[in-house]
N, C-alpha and C. Protein backbone atom coordinates (compact mmCIF):
# COMPACT_ATOMS: atom_id res chain seq x y z
N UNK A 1 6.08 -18.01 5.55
CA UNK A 1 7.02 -17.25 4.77
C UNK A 1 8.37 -17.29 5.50
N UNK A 2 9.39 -17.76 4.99
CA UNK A 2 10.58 -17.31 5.32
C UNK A 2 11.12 -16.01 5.71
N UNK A 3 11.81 -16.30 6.97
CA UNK A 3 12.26 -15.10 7.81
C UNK A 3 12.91 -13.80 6.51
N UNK A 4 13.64 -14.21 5.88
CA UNK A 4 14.46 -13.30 5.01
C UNK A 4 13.38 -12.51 4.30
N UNK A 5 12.17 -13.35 3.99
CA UNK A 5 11.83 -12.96 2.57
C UNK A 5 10.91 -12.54 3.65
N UNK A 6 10.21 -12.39 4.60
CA UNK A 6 9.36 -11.63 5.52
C UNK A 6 10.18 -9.85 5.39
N UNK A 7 11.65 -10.29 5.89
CA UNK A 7 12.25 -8.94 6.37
C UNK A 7 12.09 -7.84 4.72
N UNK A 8 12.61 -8.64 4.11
CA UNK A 8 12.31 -8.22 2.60
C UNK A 8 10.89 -7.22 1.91
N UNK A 9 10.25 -7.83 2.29
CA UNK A 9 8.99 -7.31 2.48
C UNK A 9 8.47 -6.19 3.58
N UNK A 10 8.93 -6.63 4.62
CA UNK A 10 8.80 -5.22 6.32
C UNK A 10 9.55 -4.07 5.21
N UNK A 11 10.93 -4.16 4.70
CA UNK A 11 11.19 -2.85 4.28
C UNK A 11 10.71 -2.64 3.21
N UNK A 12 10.17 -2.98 2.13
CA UNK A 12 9.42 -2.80 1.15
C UNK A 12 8.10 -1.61 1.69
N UNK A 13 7.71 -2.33 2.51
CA UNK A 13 6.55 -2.12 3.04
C UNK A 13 6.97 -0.38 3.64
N UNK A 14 7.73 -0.67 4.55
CA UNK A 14 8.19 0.64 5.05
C UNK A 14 8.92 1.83 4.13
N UNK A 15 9.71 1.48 2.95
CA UNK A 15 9.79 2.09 2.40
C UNK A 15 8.60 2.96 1.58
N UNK A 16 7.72 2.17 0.83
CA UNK A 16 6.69 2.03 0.25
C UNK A 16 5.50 3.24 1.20
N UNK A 17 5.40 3.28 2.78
CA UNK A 17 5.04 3.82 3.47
C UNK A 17 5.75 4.95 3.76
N UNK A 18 6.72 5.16 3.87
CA UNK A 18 7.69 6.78 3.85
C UNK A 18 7.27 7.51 2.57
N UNK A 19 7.59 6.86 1.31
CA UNK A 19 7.19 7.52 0.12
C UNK A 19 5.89 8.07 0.18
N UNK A 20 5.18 7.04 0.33
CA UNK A 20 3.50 7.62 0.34
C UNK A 20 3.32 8.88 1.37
N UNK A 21 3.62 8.91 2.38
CA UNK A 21 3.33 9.68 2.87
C UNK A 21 4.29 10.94 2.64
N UNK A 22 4.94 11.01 2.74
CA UNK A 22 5.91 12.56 1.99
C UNK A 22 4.96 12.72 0.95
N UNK A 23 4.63 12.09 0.32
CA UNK A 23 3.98 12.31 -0.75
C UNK A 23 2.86 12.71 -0.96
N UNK A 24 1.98 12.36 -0.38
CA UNK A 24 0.41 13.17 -0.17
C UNK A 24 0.56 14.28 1.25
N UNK A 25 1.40 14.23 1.90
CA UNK A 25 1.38 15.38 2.82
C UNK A 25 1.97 16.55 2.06
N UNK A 26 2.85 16.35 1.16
CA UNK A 26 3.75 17.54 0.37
C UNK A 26 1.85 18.04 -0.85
N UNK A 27 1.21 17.13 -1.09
CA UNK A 27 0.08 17.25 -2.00
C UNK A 27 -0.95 18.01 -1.65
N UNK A 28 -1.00 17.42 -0.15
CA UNK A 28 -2.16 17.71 0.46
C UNK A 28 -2.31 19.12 1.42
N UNK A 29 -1.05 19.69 1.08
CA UNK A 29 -0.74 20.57 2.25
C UNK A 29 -0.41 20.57 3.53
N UNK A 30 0.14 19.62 4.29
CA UNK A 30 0.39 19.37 5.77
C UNK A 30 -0.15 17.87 5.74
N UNK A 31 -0.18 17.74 7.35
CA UNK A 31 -0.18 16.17 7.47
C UNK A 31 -1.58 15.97 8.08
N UNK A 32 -2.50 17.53 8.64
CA UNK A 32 -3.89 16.98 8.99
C UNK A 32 -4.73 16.47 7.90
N UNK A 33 -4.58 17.45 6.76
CA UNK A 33 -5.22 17.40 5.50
C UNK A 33 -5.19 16.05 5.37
N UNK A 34 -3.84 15.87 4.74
CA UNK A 34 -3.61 14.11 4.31
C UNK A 34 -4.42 12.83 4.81
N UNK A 35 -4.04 12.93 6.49
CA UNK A 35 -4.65 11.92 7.11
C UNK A 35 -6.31 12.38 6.84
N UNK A 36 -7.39 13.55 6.65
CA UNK A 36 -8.28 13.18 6.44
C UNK A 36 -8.84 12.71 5.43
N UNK A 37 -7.87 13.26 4.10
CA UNK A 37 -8.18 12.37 3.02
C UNK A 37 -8.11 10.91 2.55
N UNK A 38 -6.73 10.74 3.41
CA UNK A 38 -6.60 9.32 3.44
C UNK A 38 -7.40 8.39 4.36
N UNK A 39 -8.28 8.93 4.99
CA UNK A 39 -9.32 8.29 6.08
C UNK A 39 -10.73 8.31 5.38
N UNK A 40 -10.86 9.32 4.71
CA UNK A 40 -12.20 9.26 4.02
C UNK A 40 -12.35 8.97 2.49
N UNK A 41 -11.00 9.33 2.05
CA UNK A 41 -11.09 8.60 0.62
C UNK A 41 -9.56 8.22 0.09
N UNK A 42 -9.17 7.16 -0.04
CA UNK A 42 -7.58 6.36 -0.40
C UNK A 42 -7.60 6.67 -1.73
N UNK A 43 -8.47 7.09 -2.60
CA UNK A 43 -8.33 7.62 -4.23
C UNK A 43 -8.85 9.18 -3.66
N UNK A 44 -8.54 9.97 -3.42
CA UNK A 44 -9.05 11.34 -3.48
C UNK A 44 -8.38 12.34 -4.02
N UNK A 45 -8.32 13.61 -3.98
CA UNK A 45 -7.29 14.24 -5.05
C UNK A 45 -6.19 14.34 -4.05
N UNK A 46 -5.05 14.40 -4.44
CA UNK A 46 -4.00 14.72 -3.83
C UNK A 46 -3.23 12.73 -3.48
N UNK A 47 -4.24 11.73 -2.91
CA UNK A 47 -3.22 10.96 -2.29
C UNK A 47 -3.98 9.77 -3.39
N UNK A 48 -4.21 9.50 -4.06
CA UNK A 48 -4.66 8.39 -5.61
C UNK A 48 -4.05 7.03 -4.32
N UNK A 49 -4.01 6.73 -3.67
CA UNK A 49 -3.45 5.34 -3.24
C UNK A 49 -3.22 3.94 -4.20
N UNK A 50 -4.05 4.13 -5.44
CA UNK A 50 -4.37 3.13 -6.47
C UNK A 50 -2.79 3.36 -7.44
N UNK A 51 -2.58 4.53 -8.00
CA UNK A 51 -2.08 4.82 -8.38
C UNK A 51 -0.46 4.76 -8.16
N UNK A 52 -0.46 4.58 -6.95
CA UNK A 52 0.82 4.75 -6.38
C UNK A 52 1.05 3.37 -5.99
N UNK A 53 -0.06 2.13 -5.72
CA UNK A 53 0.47 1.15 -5.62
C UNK A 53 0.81 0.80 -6.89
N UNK A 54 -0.08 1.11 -7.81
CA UNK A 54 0.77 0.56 -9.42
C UNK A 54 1.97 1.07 -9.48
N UNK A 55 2.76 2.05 -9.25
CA UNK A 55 3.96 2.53 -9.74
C UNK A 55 4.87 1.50 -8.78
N UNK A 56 4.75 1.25 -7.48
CA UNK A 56 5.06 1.24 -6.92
C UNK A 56 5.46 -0.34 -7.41
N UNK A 57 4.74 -0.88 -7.43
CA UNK A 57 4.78 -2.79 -7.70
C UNK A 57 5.64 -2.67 -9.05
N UNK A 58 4.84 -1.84 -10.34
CA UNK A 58 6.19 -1.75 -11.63
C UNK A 58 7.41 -1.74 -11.02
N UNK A 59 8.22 -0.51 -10.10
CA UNK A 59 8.90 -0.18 -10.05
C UNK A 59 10.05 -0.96 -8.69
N UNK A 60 9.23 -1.79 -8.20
CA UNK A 60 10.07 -2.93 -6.99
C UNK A 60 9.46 -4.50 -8.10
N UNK A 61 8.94 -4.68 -8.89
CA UNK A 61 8.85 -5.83 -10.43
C UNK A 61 8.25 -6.84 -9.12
N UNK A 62 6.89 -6.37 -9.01
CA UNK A 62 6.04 -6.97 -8.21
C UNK A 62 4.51 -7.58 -9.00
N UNK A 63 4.71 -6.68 -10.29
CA UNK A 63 3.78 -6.61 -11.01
C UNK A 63 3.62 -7.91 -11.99
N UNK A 64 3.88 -8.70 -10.96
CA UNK A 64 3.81 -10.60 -12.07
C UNK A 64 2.88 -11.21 -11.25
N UNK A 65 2.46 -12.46 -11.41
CA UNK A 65 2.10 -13.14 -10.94
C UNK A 65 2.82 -13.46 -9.66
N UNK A 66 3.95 -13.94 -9.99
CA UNK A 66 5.65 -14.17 -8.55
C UNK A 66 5.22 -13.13 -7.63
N UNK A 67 5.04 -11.92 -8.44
CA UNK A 67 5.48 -10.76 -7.24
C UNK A 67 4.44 -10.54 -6.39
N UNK A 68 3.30 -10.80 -7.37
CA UNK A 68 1.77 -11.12 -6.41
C UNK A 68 1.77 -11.61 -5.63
N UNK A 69 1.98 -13.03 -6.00
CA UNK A 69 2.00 -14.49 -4.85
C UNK A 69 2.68 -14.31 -3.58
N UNK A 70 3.75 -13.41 -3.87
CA UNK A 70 4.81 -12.75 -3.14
C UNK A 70 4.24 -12.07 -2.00
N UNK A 71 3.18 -10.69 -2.55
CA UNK A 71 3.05 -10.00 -1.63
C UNK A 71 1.90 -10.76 -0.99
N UNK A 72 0.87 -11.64 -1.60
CA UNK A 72 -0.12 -12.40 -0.93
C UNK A 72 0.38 -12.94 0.07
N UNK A 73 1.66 -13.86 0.01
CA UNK A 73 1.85 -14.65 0.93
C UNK A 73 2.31 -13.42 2.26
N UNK A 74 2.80 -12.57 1.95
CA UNK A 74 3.28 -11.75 3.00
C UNK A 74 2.09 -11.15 4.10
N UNK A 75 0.84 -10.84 3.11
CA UNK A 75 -0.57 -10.36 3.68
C UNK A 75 -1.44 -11.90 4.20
N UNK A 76 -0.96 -12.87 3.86
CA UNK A 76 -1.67 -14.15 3.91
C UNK A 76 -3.14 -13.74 4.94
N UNK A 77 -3.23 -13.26 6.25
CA UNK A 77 -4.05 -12.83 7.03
C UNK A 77 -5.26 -11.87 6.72
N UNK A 78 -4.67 -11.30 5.88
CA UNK A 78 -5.82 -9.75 5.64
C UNK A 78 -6.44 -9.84 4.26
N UNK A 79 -7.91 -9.35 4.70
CA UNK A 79 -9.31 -9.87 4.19
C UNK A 79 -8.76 -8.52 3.25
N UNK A 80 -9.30 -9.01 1.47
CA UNK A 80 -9.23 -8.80 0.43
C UNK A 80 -10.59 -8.51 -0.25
N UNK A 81 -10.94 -7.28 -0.74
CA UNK A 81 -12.33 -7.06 -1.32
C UNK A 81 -12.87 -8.30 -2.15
N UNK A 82 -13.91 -8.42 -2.83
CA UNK A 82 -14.65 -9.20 -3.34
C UNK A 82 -13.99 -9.12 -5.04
N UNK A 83 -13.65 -10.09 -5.79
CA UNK A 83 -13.22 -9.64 -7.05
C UNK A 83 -14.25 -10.46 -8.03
N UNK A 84 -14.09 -9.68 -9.29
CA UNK A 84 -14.48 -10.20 -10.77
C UNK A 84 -14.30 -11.53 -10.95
N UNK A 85 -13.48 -11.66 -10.70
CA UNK A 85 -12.82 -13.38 -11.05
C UNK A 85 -12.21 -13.03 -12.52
N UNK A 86 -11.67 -14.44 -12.97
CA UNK A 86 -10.83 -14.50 -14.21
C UNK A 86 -9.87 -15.03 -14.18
N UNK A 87 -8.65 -15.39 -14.78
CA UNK A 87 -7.83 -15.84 -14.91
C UNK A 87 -6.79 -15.87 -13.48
N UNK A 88 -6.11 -16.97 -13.28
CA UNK A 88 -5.30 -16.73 -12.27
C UNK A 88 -4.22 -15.25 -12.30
N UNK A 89 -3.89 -15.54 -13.78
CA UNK A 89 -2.99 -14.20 -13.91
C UNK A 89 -3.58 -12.68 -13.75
N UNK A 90 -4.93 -12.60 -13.57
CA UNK A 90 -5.60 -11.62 -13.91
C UNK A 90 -6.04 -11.39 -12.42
N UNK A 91 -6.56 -12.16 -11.95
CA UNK A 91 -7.07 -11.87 -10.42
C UNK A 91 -5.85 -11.70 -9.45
N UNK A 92 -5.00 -12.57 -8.80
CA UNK A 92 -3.72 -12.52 -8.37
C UNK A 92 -2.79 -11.10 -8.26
N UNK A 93 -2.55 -10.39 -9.46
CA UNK A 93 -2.27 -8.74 -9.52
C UNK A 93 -3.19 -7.78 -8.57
N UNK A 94 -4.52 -8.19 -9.32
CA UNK A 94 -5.90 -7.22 -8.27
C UNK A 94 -5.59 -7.48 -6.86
N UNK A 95 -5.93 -8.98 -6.59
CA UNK A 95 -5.63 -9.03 -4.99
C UNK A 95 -4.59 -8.07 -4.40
N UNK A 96 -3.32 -8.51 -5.19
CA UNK A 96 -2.33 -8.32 -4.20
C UNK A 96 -2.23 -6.98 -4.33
N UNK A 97 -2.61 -5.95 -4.99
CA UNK A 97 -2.47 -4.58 -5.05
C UNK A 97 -3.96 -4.08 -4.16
N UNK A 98 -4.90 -4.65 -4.39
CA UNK A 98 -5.97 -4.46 -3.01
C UNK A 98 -5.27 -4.37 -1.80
N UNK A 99 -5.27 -5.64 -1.38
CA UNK A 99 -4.30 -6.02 0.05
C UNK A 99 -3.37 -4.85 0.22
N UNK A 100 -2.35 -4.67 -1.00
CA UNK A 100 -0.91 -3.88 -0.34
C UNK A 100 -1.32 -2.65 -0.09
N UNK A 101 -2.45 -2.06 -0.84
CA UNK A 101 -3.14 -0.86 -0.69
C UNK A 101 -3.84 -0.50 0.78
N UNK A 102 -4.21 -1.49 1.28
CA UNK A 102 -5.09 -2.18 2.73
C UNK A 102 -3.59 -1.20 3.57
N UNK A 103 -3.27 -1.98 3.32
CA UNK A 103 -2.00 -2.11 4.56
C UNK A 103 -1.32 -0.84 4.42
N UNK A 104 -1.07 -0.62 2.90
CA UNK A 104 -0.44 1.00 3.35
C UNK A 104 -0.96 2.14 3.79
N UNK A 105 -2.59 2.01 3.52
CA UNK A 105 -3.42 3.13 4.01
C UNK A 105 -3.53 3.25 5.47
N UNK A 106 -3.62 2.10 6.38
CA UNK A 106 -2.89 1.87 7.61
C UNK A 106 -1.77 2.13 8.33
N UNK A 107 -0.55 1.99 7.50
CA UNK A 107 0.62 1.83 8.14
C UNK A 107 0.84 3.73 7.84
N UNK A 108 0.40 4.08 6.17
CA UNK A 108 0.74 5.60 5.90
C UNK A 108 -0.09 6.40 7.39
N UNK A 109 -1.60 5.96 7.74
CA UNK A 109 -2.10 6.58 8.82
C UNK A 109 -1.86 6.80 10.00
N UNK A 110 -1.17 5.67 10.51
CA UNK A 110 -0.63 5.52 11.79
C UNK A 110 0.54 6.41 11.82
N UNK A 111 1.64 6.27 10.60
CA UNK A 111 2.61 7.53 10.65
C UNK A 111 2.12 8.66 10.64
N UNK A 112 1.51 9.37 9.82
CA UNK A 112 0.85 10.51 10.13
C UNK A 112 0.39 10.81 11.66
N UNK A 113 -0.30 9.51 12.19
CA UNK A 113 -0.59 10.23 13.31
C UNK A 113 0.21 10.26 14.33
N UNK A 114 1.33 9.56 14.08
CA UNK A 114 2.61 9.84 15.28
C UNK A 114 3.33 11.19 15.00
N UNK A 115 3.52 11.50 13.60
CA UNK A 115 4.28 12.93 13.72
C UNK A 115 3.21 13.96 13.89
N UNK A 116 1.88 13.75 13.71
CA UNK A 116 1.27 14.83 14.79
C UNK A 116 1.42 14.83 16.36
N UNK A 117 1.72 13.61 16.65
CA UNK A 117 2.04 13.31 18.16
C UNK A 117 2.77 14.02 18.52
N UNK A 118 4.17 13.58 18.06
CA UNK A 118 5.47 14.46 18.32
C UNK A 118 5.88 15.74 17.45
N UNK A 119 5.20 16.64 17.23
CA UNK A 119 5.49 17.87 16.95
C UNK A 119 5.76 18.39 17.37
């Protein structure tokens, strides 16, 4: 992947990770809550992780095939659940919203657990 279109993606990513987390900590009541929901369940009430990657891909027009391929190539490394199969256009979306979901439940966790660090 090209350097630009890497950096492109780091803030996507980081943005994408600030939101989420304001977001299920404001849900969840604080930031212990959050991180245990988000550790034991990434769809649970309060933090839907599914949900928020869909808005999230509509709303940065990720939600194509391009924008897939896009975020695939960015995850190229990281192992992707088992899918249905089907159409290129049809599988390609799943992946890449699996994957981006992977990574934000990670990157949202690790923040959480630094601002418990530094409190």
């Amino acid at each position: 992947m090209e350097l630009h279109l890497r950096q492109q993606f780091e803030l996507m990513l980081s943005e994408a990770t600030g939101n989420f987390v304001e977001r299920i900590v404001h849900r969840c009541g604080g930031e212990e809550e959050a991180l245990r929901r988000l550790q034991s369940d990434p769809n649970s009430e309060g933090v839907w992780i599914d949900e928020f990657v869909n808005a999230f891909f509509e709303e940065h027009l990720l939600a194509s095939v391009g924008g897939s391929a896009f975020v695939l190539e960015a995850l190229e490394r990281r192992t992707v659940p088992p899918d249905a199969g089907g159409t290129v256009s049809e599988v390609l979306p799943r992946l890449a919203r699996a994957a981006f979901a992977d990574v934000l439940a990670v990157q949202a966790a690790q923040l959480i657990q630094r601002t418990l660090v530094y409190r």
